[in-house]
Protein backbone atom coordinates (compact mmCIF):
# COMPACT_ATOMS: atom_id res chain seq x y z
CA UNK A 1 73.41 1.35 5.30
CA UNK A 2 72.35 0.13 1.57
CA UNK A 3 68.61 0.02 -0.05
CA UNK A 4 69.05 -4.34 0.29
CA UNK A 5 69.39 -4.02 4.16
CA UNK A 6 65.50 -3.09 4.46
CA UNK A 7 62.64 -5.31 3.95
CA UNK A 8 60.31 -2.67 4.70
CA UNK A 9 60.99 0.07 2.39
CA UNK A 10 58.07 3.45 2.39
CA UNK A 11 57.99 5.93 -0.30
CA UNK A 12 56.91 9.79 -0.07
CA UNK A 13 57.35 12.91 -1.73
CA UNK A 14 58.75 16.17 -0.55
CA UNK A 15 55.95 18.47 -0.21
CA UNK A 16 56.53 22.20 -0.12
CA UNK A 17 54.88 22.60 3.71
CA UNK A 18 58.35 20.42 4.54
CA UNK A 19 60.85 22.70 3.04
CA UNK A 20 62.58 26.17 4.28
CA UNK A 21 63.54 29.09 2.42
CA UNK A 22 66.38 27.44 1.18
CA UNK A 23 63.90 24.44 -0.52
CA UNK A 24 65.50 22.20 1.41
CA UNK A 25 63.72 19.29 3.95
CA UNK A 26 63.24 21.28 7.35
CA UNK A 27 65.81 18.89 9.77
CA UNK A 28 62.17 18.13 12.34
CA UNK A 29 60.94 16.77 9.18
CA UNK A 30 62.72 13.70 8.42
CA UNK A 31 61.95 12.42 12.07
CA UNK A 32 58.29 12.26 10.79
CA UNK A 33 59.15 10.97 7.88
CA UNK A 34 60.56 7.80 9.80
CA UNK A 35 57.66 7.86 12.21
CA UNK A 36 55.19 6.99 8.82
CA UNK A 37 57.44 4.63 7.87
CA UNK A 38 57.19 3.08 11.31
CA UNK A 39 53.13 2.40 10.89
CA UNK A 40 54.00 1.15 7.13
CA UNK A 41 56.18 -1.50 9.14
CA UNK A 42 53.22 -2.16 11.17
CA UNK A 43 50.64 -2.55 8.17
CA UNK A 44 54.23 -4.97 6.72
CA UNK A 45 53.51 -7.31 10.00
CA UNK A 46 49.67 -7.18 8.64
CA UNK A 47 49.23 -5.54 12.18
CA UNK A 48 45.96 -3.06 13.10
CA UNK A 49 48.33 -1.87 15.36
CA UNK A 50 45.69 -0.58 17.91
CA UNK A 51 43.62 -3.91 18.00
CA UNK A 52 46.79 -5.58 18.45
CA UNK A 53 48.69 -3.82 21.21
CA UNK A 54 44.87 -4.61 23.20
CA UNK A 55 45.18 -8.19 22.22
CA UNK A 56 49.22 -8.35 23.29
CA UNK A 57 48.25 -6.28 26.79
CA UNK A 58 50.48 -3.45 26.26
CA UNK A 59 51.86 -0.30 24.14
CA UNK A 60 54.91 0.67 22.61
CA UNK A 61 56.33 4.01 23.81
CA UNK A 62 59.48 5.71 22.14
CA UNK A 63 62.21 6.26 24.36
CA UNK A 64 64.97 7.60 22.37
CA UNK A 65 64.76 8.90 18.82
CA UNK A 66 68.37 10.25 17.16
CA UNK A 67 68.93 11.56 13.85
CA UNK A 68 72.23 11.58 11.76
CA UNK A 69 72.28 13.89 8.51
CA UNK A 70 74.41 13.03 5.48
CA UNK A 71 72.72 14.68 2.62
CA UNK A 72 69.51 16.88 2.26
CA UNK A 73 66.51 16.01 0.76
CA UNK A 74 64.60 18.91 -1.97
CA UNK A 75 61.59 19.93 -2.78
CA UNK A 76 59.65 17.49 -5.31
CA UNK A 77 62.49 14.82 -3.96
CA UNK A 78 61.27 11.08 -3.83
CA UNK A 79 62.04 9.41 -0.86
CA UNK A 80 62.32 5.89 0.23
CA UNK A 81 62.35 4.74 4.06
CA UNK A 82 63.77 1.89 4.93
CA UNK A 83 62.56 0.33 8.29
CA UNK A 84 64.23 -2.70 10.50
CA UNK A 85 63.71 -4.08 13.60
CA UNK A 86 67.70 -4.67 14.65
CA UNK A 87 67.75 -5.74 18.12
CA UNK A 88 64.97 -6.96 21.12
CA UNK A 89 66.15 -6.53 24.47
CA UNK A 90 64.01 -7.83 27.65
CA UNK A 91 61.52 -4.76 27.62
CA UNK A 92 62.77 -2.70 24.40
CA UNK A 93 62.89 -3.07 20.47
CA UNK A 94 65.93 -0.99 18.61
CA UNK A 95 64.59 -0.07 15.03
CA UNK A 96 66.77 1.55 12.99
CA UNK A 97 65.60 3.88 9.40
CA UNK A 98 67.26 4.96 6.58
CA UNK A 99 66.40 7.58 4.05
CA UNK A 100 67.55 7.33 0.37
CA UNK A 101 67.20 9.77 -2.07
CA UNK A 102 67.70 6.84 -5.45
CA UNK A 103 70.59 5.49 -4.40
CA UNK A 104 72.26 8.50 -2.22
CA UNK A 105 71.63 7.64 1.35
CA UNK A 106 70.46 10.83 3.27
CA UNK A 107 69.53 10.45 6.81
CA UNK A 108 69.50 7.64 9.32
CA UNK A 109 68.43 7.10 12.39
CA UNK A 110 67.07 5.04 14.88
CA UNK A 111 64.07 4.41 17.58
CA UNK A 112 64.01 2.87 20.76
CA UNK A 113 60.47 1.60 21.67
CA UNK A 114 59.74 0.22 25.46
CA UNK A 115 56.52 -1.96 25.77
CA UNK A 116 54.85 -0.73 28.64
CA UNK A 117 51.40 -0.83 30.90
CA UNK A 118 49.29 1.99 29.03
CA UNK A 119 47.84 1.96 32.93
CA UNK A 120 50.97 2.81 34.79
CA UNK A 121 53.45 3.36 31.92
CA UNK A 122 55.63 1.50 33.15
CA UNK A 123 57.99 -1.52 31.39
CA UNK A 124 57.32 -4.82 30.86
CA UNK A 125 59.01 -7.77 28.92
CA UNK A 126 58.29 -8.10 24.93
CA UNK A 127 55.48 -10.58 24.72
CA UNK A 128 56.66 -13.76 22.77
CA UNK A 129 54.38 -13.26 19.80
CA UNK A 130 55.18 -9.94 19.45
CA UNK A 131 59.13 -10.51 19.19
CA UNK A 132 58.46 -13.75 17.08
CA UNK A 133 56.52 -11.27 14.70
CA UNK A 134 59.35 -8.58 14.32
CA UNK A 135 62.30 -12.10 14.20
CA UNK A 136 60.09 -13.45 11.26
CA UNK A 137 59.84 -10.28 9.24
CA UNK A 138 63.26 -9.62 9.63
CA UNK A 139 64.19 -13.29 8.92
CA UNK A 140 61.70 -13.00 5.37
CA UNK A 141 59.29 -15.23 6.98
CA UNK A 142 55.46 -14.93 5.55
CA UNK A 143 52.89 -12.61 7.99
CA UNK A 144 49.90 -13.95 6.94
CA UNK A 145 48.09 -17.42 6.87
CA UNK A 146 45.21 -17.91 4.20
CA UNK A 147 42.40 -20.03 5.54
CA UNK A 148 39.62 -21.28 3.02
CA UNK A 149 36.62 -22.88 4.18
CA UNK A 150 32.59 -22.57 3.91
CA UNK A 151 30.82 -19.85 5.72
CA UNK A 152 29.81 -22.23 9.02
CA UNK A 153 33.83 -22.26 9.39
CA UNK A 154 34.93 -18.72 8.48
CA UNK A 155 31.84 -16.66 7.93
CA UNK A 156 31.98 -15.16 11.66
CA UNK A 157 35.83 -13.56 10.99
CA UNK A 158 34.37 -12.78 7.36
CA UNK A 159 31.14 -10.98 7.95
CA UNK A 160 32.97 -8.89 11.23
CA UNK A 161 35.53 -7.56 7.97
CA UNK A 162 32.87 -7.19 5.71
CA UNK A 163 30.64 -5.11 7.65
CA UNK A 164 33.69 -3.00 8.73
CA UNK A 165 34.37 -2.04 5.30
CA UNK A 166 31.43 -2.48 3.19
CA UNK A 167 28.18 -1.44 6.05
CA UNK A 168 30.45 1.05 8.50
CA UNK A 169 32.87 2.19 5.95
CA UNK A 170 31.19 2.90 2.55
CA UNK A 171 27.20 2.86 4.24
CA UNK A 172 26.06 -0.10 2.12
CA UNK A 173 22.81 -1.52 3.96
CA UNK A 174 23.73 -4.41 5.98
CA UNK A 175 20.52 -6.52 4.09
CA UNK A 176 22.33 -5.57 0.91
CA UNK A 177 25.54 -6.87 2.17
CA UNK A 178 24.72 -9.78 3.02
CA UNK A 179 22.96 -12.19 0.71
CA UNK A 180 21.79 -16.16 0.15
CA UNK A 181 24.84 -16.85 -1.67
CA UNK A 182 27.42 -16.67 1.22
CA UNK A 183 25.63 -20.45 2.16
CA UNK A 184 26.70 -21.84 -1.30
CA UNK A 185 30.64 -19.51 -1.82
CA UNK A 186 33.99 -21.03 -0.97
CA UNK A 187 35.58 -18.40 1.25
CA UNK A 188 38.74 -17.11 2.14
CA UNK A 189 40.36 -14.92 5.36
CA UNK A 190 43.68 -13.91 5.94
CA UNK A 191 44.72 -14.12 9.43
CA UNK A 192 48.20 -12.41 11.12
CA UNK A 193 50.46 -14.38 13.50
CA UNK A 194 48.07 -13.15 15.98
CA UNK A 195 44.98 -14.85 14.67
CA UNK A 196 42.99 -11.31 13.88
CA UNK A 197 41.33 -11.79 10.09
CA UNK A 198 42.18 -8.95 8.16
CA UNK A 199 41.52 -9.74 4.88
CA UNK A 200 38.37 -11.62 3.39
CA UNK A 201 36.63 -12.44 -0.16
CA UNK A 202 34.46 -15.03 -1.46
CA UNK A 203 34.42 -17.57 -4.92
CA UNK A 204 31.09 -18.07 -6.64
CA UNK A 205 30.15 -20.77 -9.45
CA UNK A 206 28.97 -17.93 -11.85
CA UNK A 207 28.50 -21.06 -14.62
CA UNK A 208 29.94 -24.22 -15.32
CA UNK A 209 33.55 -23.33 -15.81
CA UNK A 210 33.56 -20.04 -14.81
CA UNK A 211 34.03 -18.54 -10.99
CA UNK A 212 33.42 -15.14 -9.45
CA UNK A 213 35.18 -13.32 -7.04
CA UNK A 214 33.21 -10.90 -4.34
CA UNK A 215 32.88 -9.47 -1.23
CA UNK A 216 37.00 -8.27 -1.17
CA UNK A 217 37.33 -6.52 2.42
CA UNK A 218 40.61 -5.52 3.44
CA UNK A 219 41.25 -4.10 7.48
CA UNK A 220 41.84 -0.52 6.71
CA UNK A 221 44.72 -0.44 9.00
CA UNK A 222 46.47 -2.43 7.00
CA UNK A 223 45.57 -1.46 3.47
CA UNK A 224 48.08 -0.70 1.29
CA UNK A 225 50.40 -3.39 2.38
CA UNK A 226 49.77 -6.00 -0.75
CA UNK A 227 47.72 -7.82 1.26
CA UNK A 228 44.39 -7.42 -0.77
CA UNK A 229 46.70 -9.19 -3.45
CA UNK A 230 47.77 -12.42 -1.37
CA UNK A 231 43.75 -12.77 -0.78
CA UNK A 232 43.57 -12.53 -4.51
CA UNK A 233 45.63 -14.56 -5.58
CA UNK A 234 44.42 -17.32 -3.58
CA UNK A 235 40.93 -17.26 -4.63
CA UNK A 236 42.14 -17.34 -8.05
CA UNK A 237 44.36 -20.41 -7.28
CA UNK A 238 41.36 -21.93 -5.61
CA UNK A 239 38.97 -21.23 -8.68
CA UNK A 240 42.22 -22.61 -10.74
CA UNK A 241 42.32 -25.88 -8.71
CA UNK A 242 38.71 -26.54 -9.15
CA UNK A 243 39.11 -26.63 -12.94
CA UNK A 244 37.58 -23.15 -13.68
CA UNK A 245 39.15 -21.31 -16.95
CA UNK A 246 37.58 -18.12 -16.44
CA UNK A 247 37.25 -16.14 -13.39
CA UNK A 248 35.04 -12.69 -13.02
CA UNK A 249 34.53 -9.93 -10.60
CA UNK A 250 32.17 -6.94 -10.15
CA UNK A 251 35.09 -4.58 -9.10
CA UNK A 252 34.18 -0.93 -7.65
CA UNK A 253 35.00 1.46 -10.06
CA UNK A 254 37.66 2.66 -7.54
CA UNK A 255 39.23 -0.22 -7.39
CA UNK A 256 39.77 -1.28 -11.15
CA UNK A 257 43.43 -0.16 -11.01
CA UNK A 258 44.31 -2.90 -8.03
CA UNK A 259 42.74 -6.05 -10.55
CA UNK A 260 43.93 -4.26 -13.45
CA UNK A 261 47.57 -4.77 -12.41
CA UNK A 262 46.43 -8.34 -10.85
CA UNK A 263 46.31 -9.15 -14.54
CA UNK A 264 42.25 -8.84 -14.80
CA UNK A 265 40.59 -6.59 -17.76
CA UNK A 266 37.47 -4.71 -18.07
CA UNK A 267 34.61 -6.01 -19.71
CA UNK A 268 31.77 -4.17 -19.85
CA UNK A 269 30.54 -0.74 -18.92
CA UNK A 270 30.52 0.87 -16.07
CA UNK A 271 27.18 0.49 -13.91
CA UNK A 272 25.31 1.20 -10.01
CA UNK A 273 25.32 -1.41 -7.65
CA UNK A 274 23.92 -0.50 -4.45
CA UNK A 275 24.44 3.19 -4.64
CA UNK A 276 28.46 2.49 -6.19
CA UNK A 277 30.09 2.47 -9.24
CA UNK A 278 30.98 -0.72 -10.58
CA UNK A 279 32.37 -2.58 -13.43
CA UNK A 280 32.83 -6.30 -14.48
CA UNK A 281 36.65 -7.34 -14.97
CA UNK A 282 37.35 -10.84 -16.51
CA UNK A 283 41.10 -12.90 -16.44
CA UNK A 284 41.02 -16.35 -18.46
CA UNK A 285 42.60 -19.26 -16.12
């Protein structure tokens, strides 16, 4: 197996709980490491894999797991997983893993997942969407679908995200959350291939030529999988399209990092807004 074979590709470090007296990666350990790159694959199919599996009426249960050592992996090592879906039977889904070490190919191995009845536990076939998911990803296919609309058309999906994250998650008061301006904004959601929004933000008309971006909510089951990025970009195309040639945002503090490298700078100082820090980040258009 080579690095190019994987679409989905996880990286870790080796951590010093995972090594033996001899500093080298404890054999049980590199099973687990291809278990977390399993839910990365997941979060790839922009996937909250529990809300899924409800919505797709079933659960999938490893049946086999083998492991085939070439190398070992060290202490302070950086690891990439690679993760593929090779084959879908009637009622199982072969994925197969590979652990690389740079270049140096260390372990593979490969899981065999039945979907079953959580009820009875017993087998049943691979729903269609499900196995046009994992024949899409593997065939490069996009995961996501970026809808853009006013609030009457997208604002339920929207607020359910935004109260998720922004109310549930980080205890912002709901009547602080939502405001006036959601009537007037240009919205966007990303939805999966199984119609569940898991992404949202909104575009303002700060001033005549100039748009703001707010309200970025990303499903934290899926977080970390570039998808904050694809929402984005496309409210930045949108503000683009509309003739704007300056776009703004009142990022969290936390958060400058992800629209620093998104090409957006900092400009101003750091100040509260309800009970977080924030900071305004400009990009020209």
């Amino acid at each position: 197996m080579q690095r190019q074979n994987f679409r989905c590709m996880h990286r870790l470090r080796v951590r010093w709980a995972e090594v033996d007296m001899q500093k080298i990666v404890f054999n049980a350990h590199y099973l687990m490491y291809i278990d977390t790159a399993m839910s990365e694959y997941w979060r790839a199919l922009a996937l909250p894999y529990e809300a899924s599996m409800h919505i797709l009426g079933g659960e999938m249960y490893v049946k086999k797991a083998t492991v085939e050592y070439h190398a070992s992996a060290k202490l302070d090592d950086t690891l990439d997983v690679g993760m593929r879906c090779a084959r879908i039977g009637n009622s199982s889904c072969l994925f197969e893993a590979a652990i690389f070490c740079g270049d140096r190919l260390l372990v593979t191995g490969e899981l065999v997942y039945v979907f079953a009845d959580p009820a009875t536990q017993t087998s049943t076939p691979v729903p269609a969407a499900l196995r046009a998911m994992l024949e899409g990803y593997e065939a490069g296919a996009e995961m996501v679908e970026v809808r853009t609309g006013d609030w009457n058309t997208l604002g339920r999906d929207a607020a359910r995200l935004r109260t998720a994250v922004f109310v549930r998650e980080q205890g912002i008061p709901a009547d602080v959350e939502a405001d006036a301006l959601d009537a007037s904004a240009r919205h966007a959601v990303l939805y999966n291939r199984l119609g569940q929004p898991v992404a949202t933000g909104r575009l303002l008309q700060q001033a005549p030529g100039v748009s703001r971006i707010g309200r970025m909510a990303v499903d934290r089951s899926v977080r970390g999988a570039q998808w904050g990025r694809v929402l984005l970009a496309a409210l930045v195309d949108a503000a683009r399209a509309r003739g704007d040639t300056q776009v703004q945002l009142h990022a969290q503090c936390s958060a400058q990092g992800f629209y620093e490298r998104a090409g957006f700078t900092v400009a101003g100082a750091p100040y509260e807004e309800a009970g977080l820090a924030h900071v305004l980040m400009t990009q020209a258009l």
